[in-house]
N, C-alpha and C. Protein backbone atom coordinates (compact mmCIF):
# COMPACT_ATOMS: atom_id res chain seq x y z
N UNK A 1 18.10 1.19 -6.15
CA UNK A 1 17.37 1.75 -5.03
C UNK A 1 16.13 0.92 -4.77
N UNK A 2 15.68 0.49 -3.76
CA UNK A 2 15.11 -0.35 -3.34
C UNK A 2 13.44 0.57 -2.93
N UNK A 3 12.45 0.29 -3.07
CA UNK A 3 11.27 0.80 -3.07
C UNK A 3 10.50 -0.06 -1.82
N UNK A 4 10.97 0.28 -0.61
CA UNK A 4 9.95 0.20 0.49
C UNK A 4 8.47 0.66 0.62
N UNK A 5 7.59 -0.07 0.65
CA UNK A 5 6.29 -0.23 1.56
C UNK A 5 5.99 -0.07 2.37
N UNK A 6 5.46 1.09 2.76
CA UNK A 6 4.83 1.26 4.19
C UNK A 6 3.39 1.58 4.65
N UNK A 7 2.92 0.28 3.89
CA UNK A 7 1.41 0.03 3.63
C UNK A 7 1.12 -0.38 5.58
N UNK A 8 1.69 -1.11 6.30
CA UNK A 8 1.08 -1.55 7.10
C UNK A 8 1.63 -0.04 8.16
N UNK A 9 2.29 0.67 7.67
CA UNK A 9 2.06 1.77 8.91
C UNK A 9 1.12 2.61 8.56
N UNK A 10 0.57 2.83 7.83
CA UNK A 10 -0.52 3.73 7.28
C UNK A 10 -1.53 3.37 8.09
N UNK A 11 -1.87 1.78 7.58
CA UNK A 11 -2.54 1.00 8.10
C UNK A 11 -2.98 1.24 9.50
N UNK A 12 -1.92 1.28 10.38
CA UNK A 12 -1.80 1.18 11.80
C UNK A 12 -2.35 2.70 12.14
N UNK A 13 -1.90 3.61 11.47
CA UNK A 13 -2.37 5.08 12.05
C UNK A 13 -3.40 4.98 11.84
N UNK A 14 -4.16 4.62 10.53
CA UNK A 14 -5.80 5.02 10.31
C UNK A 14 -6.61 3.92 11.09
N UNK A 15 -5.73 2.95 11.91
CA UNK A 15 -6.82 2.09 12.53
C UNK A 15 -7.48 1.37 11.73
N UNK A 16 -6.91 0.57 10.18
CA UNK A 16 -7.95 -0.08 9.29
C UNK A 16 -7.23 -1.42 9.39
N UNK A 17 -8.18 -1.98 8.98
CA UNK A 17 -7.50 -3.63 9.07
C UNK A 17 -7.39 -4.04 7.36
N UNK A 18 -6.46 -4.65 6.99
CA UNK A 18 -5.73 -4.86 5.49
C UNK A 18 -7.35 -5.82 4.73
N UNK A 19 -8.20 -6.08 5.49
CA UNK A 19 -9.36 -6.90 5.11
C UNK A 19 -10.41 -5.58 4.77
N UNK A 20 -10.47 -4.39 5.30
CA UNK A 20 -11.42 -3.78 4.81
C UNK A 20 -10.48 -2.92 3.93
N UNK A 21 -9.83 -2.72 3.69
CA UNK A 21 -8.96 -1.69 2.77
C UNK A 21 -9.44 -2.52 1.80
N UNK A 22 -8.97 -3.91 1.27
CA UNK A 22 -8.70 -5.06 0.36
C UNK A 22 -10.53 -4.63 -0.12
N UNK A 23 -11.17 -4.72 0.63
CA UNK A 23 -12.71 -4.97 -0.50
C UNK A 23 -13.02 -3.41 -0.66
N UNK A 24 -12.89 -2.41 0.31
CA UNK A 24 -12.71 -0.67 -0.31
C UNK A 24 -12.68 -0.13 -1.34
N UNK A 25 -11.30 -0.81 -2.13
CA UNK A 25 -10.48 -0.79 -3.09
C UNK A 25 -10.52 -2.24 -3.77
N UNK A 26 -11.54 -2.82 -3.72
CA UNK A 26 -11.92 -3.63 -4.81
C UNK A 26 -10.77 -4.64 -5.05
N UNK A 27 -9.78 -4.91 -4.64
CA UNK A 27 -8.61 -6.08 -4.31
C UNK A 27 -9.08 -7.46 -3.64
N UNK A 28 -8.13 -8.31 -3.78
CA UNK A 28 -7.95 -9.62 -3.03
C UNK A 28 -7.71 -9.12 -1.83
N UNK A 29 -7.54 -9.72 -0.94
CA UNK A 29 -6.41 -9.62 0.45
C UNK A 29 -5.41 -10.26 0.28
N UNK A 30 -5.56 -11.46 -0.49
CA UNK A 30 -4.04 -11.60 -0.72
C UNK A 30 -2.90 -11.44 -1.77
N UNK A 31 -3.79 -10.29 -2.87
CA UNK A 31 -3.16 -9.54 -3.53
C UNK A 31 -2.59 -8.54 -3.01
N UNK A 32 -3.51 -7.65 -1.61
CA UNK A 32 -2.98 -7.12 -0.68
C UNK A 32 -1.70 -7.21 -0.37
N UNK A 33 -2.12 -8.49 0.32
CA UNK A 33 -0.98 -8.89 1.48
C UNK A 33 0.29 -9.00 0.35
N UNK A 34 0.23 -9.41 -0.72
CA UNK A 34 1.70 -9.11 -1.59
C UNK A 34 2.31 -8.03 -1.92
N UNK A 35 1.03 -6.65 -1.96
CA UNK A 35 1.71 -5.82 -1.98
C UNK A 35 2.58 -4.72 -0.33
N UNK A 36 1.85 -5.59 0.63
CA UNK A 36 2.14 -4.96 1.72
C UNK A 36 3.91 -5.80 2.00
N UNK A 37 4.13 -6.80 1.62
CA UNK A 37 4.92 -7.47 1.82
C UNK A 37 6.07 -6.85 1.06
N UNK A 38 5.79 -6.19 -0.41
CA UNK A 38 6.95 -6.14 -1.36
C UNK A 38 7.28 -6.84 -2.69
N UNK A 39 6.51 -8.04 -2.20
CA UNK A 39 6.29 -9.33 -3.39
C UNK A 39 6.21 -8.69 -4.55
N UNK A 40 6.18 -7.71 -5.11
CA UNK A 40 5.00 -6.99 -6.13
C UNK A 40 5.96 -6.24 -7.12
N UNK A 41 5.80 -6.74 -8.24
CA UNK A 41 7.03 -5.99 -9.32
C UNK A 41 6.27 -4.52 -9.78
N UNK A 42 5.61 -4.30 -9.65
CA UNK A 42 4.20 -3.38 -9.78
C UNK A 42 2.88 -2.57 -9.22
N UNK A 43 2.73 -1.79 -8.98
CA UNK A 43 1.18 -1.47 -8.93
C UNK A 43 0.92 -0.56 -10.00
N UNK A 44 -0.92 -0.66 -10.05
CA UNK A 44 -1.32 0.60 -10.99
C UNK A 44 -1.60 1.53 -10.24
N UNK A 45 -1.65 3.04 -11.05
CA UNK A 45 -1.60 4.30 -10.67
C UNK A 45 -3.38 4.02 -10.31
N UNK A 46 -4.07 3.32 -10.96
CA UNK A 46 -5.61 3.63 -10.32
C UNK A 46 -5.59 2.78 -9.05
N UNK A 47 -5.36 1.84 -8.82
CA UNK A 47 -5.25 0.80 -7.73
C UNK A 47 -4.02 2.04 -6.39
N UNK A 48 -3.55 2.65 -6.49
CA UNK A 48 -2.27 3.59 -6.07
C UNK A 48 -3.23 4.61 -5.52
N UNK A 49 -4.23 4.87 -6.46
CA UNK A 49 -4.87 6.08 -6.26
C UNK A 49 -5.96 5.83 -4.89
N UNK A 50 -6.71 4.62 -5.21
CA UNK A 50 -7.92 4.37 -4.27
C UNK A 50 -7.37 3.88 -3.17
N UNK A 51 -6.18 3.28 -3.11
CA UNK A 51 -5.22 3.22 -1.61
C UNK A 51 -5.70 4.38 -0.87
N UNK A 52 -4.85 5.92 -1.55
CA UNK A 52 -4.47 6.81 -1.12
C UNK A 52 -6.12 7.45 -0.50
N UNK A 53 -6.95 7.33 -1.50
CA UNK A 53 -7.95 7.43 -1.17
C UNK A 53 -8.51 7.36 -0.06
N UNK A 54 -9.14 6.02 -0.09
CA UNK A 54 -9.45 5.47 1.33
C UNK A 54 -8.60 6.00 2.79
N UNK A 55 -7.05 5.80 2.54
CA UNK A 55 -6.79 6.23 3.50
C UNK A 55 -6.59 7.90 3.59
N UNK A 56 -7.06 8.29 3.10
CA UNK A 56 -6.63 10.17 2.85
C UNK A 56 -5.14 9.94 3.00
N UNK A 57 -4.07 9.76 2.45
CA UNK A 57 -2.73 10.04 2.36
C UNK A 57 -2.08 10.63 0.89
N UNK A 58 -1.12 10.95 0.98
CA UNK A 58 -0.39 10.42 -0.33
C UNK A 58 0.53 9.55 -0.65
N UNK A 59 0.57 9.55 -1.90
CA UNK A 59 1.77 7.78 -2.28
C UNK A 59 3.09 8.09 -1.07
N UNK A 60 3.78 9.12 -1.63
CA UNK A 60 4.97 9.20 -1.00
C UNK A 60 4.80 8.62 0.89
N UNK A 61 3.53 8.28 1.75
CA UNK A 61 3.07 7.87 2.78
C UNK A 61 3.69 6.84 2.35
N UNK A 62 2.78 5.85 1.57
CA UNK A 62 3.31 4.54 1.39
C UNK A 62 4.23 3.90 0.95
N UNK A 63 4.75 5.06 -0.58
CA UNK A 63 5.82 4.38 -1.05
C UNK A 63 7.41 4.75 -0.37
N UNK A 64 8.32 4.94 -0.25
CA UNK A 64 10.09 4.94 -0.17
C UNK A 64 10.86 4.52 -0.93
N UNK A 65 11.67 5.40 -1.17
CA UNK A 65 12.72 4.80 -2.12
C UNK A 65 14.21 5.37 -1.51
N UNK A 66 14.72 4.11 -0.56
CA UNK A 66 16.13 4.08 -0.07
C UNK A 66 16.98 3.87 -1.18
N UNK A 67 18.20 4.61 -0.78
CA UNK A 67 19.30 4.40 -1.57
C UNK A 67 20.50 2.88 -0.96
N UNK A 68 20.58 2.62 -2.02
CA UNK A 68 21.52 1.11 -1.39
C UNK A 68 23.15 1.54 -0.98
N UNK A 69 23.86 1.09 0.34
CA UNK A 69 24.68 1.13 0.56
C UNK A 69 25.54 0.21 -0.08
């Protein structure tokens, strides 16, 4: 099962740009941008948390988990 990202629609509803999230939450941007992409074998639950944070959501917002045909 494949674990979709849906960091940049979050993104888009709260009107934030991936450059102020990235220093918010104390990140690169282009540690960001790897995890907005998928690149990412990982995140931490504290790094997970101050996402959710900032944007008032919860994980299940960002994260998905499709089943493979």
């Amino acid at each position: 099962m494949p674990i979709i990202i849906n960091l940049d629609v979050v993104l888009a509803q709260k009107k934030m740009r991936s450059r102020e999230l990235a220093q918010r939450i104390g990140i690169t941007e282009q540690n960001l941008s790897l995890l907005k992409s998928g690149k990412v074998k990982s995140i931490r639950f504290a790094t997970l948390k101050k996402i959710c944070e900032v944007l008032e959501c919860q994980p299940g917002d960002i994260l998905d988990c499709r089943r493979e045909e």
